[in-house]
PDB file of N, CA and C in Angstrom:
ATOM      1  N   UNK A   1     -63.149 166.451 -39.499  1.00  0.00           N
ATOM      2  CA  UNK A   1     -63.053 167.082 -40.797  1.00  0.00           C
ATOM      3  C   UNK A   1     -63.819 166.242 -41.814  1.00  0.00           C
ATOM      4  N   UNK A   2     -64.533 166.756 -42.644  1.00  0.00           N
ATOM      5  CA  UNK A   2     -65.133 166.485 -43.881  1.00  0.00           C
ATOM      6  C   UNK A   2     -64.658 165.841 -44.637  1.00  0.00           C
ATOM      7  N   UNK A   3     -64.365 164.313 -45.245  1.00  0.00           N
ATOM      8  CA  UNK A   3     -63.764 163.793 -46.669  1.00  0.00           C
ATOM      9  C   UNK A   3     -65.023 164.083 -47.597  1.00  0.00           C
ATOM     10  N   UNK A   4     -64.203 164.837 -48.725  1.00  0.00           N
ATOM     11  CA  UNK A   4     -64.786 165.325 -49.572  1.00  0.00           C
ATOM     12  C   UNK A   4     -64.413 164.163 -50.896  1.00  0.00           C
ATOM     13  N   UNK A   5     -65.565 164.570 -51.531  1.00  0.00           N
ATOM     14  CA  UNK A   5     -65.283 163.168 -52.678  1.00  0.00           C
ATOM     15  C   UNK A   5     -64.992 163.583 -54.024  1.00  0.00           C
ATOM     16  N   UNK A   6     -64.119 162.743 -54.698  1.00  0.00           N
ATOM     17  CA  UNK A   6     -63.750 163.032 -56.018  1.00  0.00           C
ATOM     18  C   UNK A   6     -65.037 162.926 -56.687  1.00  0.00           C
ATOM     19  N   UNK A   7     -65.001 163.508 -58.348  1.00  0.00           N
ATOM     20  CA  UNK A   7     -65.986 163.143 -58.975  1.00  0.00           C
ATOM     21  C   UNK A   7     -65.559 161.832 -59.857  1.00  0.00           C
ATOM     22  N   UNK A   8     -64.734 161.346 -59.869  1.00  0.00           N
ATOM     23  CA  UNK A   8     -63.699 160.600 -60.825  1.00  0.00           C
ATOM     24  C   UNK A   8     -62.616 159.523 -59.694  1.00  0.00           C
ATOM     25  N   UNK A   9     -62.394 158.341 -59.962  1.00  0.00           N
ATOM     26  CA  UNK A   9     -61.868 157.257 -59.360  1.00  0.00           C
ATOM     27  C   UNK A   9     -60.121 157.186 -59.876  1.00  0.00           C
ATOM     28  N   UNK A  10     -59.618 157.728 -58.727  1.00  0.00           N
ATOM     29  CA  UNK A  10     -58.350 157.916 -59.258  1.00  0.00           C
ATOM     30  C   UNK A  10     -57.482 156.751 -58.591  1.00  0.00           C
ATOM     31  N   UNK A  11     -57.439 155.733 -58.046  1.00  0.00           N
ATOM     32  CA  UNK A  11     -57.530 154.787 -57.053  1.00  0.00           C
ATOM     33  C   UNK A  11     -56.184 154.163 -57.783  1.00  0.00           C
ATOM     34  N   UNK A  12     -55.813 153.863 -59.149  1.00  0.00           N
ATOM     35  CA  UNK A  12     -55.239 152.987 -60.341  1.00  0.00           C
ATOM     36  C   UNK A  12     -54.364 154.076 -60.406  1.00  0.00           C
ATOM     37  N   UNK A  13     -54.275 155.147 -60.772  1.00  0.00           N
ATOM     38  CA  UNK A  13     -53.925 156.157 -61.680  1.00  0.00           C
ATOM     39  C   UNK A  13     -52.662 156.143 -61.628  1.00  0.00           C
ATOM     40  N   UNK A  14     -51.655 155.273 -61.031  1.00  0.00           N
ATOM     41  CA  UNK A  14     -50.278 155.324 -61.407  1.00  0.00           C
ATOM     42  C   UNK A  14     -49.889 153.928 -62.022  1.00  0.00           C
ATOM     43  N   UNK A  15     -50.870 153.167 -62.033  1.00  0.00           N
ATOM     44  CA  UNK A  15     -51.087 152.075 -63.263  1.00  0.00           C
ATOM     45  C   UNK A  15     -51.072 152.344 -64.061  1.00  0.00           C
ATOM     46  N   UNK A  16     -52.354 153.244 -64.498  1.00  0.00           N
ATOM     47  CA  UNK A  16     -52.808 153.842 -65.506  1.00  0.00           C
ATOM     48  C   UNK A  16     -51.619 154.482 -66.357  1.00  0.00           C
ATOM     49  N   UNK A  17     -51.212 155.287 -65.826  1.00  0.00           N
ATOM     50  CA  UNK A  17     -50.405 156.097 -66.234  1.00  0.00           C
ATOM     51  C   UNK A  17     -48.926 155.556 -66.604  1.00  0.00           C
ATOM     52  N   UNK A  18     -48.329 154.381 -65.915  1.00  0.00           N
ATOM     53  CA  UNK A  18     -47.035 153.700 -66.233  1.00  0.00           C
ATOM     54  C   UNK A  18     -47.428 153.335 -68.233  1.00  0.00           C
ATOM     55  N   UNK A  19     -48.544 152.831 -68.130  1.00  0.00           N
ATOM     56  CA  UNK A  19     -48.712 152.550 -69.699  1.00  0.00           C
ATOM     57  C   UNK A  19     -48.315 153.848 -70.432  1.00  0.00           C
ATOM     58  N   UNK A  20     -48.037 154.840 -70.506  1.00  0.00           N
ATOM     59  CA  UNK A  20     -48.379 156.056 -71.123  1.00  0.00           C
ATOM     60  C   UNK A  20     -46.976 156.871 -71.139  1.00  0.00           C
ATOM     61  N   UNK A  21     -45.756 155.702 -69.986  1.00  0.00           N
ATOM     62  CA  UNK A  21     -44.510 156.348 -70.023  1.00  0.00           C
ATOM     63  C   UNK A  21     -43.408 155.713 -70.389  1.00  0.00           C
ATOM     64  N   UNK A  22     -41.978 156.064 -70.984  1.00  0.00           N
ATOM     65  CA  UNK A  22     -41.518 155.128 -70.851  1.00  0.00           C
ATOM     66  C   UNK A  22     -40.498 155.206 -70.019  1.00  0.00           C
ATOM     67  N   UNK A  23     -40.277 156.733 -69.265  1.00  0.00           N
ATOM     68  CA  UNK A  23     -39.129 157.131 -68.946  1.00  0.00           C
ATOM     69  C   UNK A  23     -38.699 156.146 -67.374  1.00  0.00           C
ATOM     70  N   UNK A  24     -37.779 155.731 -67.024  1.00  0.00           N
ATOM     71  CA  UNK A  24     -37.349 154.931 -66.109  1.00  0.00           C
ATOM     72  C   UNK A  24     -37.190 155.700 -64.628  1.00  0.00           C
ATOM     73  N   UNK A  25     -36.919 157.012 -64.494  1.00  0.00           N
ATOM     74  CA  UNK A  25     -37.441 157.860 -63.583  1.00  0.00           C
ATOM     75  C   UNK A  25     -38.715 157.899 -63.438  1.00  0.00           C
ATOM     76  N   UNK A  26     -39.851 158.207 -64.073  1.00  0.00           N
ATOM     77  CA  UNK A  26     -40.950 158.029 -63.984  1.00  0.00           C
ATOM     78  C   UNK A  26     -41.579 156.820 -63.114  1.00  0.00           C
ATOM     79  N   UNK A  27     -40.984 155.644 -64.184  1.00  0.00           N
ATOM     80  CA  UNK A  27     -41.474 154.694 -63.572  1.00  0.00           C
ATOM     81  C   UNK A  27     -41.247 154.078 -62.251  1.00  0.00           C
ATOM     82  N   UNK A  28     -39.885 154.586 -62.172  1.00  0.00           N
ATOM     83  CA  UNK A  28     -39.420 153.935 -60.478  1.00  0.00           C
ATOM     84  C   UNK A  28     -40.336 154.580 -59.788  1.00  0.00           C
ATOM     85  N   UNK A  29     -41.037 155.931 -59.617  1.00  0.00           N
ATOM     86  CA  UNK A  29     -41.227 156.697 -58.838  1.00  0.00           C
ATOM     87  C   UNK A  29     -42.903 155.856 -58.962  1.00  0.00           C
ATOM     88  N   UNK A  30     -43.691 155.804 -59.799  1.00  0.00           N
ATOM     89  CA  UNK A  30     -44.757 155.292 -59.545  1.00  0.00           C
ATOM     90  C   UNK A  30     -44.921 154.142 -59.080  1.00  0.00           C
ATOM     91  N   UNK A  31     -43.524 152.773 -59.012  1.00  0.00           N
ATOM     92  CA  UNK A  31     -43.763 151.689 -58.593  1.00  0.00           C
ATOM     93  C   UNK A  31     -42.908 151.666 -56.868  1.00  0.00           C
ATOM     94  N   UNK A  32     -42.055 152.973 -56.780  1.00  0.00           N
ATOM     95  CA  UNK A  32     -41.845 152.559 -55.735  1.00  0.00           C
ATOM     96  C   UNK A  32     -41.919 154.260 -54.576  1.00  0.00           C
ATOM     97  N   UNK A  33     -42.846 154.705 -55.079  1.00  0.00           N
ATOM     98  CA  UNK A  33     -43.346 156.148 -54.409  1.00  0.00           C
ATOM     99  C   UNK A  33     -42.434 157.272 -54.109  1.00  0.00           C
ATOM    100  N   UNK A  34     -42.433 158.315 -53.844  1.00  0.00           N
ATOM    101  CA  UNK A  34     -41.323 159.251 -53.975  1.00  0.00           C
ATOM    102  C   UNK A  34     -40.393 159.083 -52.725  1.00  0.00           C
ATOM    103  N   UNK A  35     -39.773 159.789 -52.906  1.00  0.00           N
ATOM    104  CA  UNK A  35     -38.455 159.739 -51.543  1.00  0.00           C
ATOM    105  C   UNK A  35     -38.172 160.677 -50.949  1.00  0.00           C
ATOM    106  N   UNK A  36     -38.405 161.897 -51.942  1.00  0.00           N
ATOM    107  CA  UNK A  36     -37.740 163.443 -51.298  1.00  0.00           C
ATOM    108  C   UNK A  36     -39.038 164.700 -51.960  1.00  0.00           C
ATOM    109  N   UNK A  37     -38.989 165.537 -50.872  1.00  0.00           N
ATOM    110  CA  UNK A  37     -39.841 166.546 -51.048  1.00  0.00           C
ATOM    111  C   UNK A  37     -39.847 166.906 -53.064  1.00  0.00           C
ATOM    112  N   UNK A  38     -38.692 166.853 -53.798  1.00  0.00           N
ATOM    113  CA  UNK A  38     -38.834 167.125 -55.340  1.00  0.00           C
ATOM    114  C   UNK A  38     -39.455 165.610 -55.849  1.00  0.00           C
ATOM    115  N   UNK A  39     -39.098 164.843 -55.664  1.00  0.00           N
ATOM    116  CA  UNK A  39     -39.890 163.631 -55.793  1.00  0.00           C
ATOM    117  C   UNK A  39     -41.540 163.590 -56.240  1.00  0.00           C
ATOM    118  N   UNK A  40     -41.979 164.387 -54.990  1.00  0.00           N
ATOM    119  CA  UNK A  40     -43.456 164.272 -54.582  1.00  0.00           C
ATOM    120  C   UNK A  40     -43.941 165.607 -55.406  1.00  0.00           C
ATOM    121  N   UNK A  41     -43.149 166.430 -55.576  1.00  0.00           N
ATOM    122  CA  UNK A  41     -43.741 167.224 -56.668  1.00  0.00           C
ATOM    123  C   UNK A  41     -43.880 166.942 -58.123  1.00  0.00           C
ATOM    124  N   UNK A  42     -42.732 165.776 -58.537  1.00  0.00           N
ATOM    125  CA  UNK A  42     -42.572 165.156 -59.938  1.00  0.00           C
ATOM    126  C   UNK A  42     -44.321 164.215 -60.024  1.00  0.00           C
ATOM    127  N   UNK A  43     -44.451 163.409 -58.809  1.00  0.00           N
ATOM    128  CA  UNK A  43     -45.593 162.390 -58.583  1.00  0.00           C
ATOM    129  C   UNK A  43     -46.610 163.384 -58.937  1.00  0.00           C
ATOM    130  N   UNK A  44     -46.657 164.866 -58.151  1.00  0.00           N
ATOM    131  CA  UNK A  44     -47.888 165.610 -58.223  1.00  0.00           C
ATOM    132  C   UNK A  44     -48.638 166.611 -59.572  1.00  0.00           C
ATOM    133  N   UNK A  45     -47.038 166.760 -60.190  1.00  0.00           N
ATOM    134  CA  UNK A  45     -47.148 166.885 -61.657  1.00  0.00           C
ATOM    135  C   UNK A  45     -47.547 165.443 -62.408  1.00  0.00           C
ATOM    136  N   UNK A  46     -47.372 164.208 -62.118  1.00  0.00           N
ATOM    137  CA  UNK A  46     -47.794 162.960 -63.346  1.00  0.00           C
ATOM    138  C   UNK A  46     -49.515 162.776 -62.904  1.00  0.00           C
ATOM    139  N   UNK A  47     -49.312 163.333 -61.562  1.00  0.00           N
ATOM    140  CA  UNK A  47     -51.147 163.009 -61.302  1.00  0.00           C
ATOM    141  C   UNK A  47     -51.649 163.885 -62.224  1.00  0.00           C
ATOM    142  N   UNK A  48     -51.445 165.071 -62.467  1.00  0.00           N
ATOM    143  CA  UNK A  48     -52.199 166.286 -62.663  1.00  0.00           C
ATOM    144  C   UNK A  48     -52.053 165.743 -64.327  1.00  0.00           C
ATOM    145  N   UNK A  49     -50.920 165.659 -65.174  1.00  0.00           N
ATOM    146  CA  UNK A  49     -51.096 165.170 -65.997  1.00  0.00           C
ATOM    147  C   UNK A  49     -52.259 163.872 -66.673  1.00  0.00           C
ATOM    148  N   UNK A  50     -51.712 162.889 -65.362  1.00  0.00           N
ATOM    149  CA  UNK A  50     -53.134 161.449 -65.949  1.00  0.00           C
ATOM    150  C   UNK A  50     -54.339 162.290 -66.122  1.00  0.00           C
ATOM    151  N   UNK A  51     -54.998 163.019 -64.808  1.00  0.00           N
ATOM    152  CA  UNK A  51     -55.928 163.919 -65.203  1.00  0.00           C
ATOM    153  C   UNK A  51     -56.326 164.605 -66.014  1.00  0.00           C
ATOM    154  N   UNK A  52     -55.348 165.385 -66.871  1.00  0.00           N
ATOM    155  CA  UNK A  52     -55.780 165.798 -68.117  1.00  0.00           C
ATOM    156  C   UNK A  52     -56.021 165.080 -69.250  1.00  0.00           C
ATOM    157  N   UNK A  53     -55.075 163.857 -69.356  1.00  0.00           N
ATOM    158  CA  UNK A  53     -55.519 163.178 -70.415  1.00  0.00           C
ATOM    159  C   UNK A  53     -56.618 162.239 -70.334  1.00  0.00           C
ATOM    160  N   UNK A  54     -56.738 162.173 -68.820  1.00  0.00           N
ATOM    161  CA  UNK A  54     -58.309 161.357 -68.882  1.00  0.00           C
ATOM    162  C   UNK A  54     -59.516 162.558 -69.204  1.00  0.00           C
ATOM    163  N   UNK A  55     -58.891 163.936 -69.292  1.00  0.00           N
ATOM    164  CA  UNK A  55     -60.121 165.107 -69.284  1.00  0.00           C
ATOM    165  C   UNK A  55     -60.997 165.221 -68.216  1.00  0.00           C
ATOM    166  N   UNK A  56     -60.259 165.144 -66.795  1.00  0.00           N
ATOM    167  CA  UNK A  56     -60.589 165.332 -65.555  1.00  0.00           C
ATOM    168  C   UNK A  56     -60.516 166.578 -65.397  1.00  0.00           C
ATOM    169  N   UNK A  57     -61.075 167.292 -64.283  1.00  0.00           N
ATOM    170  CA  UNK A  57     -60.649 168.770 -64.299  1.00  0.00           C
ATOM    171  C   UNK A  57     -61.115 168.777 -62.667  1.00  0.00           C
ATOM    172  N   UNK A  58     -60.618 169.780 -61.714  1.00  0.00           N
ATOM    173  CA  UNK A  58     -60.618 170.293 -60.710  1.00  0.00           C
ATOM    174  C   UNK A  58     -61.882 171.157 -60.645  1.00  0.00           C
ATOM    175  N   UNK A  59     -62.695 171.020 -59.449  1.00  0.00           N
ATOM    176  CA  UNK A  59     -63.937 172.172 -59.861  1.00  0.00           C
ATOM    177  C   UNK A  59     -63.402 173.794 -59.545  1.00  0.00           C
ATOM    178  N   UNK A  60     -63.932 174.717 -59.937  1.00  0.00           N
ATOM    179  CA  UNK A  60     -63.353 175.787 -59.846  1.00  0.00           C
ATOM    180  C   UNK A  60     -63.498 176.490 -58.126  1.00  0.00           C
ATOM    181  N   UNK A  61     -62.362 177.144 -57.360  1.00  0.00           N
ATOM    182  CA  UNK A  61     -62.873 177.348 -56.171  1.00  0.00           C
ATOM    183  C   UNK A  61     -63.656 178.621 -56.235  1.00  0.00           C
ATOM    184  N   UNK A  62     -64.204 178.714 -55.045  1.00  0.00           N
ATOM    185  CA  UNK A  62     -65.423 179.355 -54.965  1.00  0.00           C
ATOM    186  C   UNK A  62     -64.356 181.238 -54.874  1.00  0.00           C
ATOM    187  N   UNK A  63     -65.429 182.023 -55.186  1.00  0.00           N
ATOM    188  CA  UNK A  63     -65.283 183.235 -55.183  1.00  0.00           C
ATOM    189  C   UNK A  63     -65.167 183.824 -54.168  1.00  0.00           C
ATOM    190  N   UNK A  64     -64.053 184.650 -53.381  1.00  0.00           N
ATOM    191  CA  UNK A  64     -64.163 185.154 -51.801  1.00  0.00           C
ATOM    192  C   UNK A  64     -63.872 186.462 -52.146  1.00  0.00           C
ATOM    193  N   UNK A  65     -63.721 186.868 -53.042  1.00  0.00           N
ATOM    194  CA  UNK A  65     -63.543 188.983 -53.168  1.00  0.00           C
ATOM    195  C   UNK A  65     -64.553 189.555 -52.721  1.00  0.00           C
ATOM    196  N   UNK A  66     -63.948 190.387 -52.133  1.00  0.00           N
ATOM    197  CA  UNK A  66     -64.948 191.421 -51.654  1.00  0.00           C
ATOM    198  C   UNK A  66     -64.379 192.739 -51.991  1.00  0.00           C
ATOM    199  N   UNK A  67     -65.224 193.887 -51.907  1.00  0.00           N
ATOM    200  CA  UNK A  67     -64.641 195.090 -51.694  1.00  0.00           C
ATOM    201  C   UNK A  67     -64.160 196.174 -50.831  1.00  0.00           C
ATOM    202  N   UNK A  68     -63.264 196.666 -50.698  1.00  0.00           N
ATOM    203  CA  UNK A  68     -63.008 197.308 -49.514  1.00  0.00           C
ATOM    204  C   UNK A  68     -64.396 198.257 -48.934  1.00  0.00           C
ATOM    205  N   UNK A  69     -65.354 198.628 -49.603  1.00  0.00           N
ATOM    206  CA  UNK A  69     -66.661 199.379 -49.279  1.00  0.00           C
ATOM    207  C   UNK A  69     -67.098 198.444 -48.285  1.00  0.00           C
ATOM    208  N   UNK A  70     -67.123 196.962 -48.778  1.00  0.00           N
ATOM    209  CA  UNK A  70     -67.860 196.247 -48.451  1.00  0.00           C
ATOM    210  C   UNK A  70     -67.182 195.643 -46.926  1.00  0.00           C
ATOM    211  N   UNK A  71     -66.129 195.878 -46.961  1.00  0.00           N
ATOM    212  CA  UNK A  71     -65.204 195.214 -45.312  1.00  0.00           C
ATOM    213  C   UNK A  71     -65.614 196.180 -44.461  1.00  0.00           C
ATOM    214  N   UNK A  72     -66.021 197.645 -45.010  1.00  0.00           N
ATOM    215  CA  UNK A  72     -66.021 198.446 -43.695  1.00  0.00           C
ATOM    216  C   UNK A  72     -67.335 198.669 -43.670  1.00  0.00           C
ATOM    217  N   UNK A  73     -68.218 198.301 -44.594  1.00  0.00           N
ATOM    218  CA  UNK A  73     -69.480 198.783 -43.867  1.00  0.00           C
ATOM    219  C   UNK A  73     -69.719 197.498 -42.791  1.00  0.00           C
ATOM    220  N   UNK A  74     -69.100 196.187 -43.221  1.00  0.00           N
ATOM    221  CA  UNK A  74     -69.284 194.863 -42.044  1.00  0.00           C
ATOM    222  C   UNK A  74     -68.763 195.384 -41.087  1.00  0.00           C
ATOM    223  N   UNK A  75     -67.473 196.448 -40.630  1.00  0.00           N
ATOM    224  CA  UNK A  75     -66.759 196.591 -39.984  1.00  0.00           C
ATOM    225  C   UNK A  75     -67.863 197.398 -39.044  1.00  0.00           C
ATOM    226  N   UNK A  76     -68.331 198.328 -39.466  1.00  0.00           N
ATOM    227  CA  UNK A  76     -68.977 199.210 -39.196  1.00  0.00           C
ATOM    228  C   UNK A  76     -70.251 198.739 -38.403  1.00  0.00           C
ATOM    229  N   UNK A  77     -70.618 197.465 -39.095  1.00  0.00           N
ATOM    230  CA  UNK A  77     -72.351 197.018 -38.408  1.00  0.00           C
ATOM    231  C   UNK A  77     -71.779 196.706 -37.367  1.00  0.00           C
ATOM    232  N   UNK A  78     -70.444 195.994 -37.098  1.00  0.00           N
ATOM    233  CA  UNK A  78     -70.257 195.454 -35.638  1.00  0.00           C
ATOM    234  C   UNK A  78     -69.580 195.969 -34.914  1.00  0.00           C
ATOM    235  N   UNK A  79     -69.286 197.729 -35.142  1.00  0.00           N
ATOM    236  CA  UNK A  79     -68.524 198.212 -34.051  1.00  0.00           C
ATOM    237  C   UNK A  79     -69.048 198.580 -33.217  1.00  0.00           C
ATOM    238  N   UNK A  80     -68.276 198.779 -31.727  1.00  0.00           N
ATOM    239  CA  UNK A  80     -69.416 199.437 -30.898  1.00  0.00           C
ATOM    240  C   UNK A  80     -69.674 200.977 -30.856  1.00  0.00           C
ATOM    241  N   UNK A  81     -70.922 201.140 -30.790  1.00  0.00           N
ATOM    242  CA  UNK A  81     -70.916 203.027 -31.462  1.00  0.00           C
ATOM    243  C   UNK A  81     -70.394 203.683 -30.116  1.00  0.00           C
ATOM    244  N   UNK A  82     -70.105 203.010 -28.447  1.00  0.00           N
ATOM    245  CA  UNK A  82     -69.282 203.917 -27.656  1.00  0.00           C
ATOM    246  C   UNK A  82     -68.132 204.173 -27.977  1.00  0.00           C
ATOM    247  N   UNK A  83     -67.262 203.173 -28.790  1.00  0.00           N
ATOM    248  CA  UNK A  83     -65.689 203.339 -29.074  1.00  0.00           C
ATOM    249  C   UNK A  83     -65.415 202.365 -28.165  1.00  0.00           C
ATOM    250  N   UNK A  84     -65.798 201.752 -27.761  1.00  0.00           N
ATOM    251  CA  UNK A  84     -65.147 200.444 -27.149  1.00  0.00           C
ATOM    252  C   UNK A  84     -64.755 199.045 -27.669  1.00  0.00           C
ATOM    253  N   UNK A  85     -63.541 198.338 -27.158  1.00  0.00           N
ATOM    254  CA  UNK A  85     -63.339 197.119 -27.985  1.00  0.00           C
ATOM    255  C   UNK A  85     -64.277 195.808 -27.647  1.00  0.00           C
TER     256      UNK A  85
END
């Protein structure tokens, strides 16, 4: 599989971010990592947060719509014209 690369060095970012909190939940969780599946969603909300206030942003994902015209004429180029599977 492919590692794909950030555009932005997030390596610190729960350093970073302890400066910016004061709450004592918070902080346990960044100095001593989550524990339970709600945990890791609290961590995944403070990432997403550092990110915004550093004015990071996610690139946008790519476009996959299609139209139903468009599924069956693909459908169509590759069927077999005897009726067979």
């Amino acid at each position: 599989m492919e590692e794909k690369t950030k555009p932005y060095d997030d390596s610190n970012w729960r350093e970073e971010y302890s400066g910016y909190t004061s709450s004592r939940y918070e902080l346990d969780l960044l100095e001593n990592g989550p524990k339970s599946l709600a945990q890791s969603w609290m961590m995944g909300a403070m990432h997403n947060k550092w990110k915004k206030m550093k004015g990071y942003k996610d690139p946008e994902p790519p476009d996959c719509q299609s139209s139903l015209k468009e599924s069956l004429q693909i459908f169509d180029d590759y069927s077999d014209p005897y009726g067979g599977h």
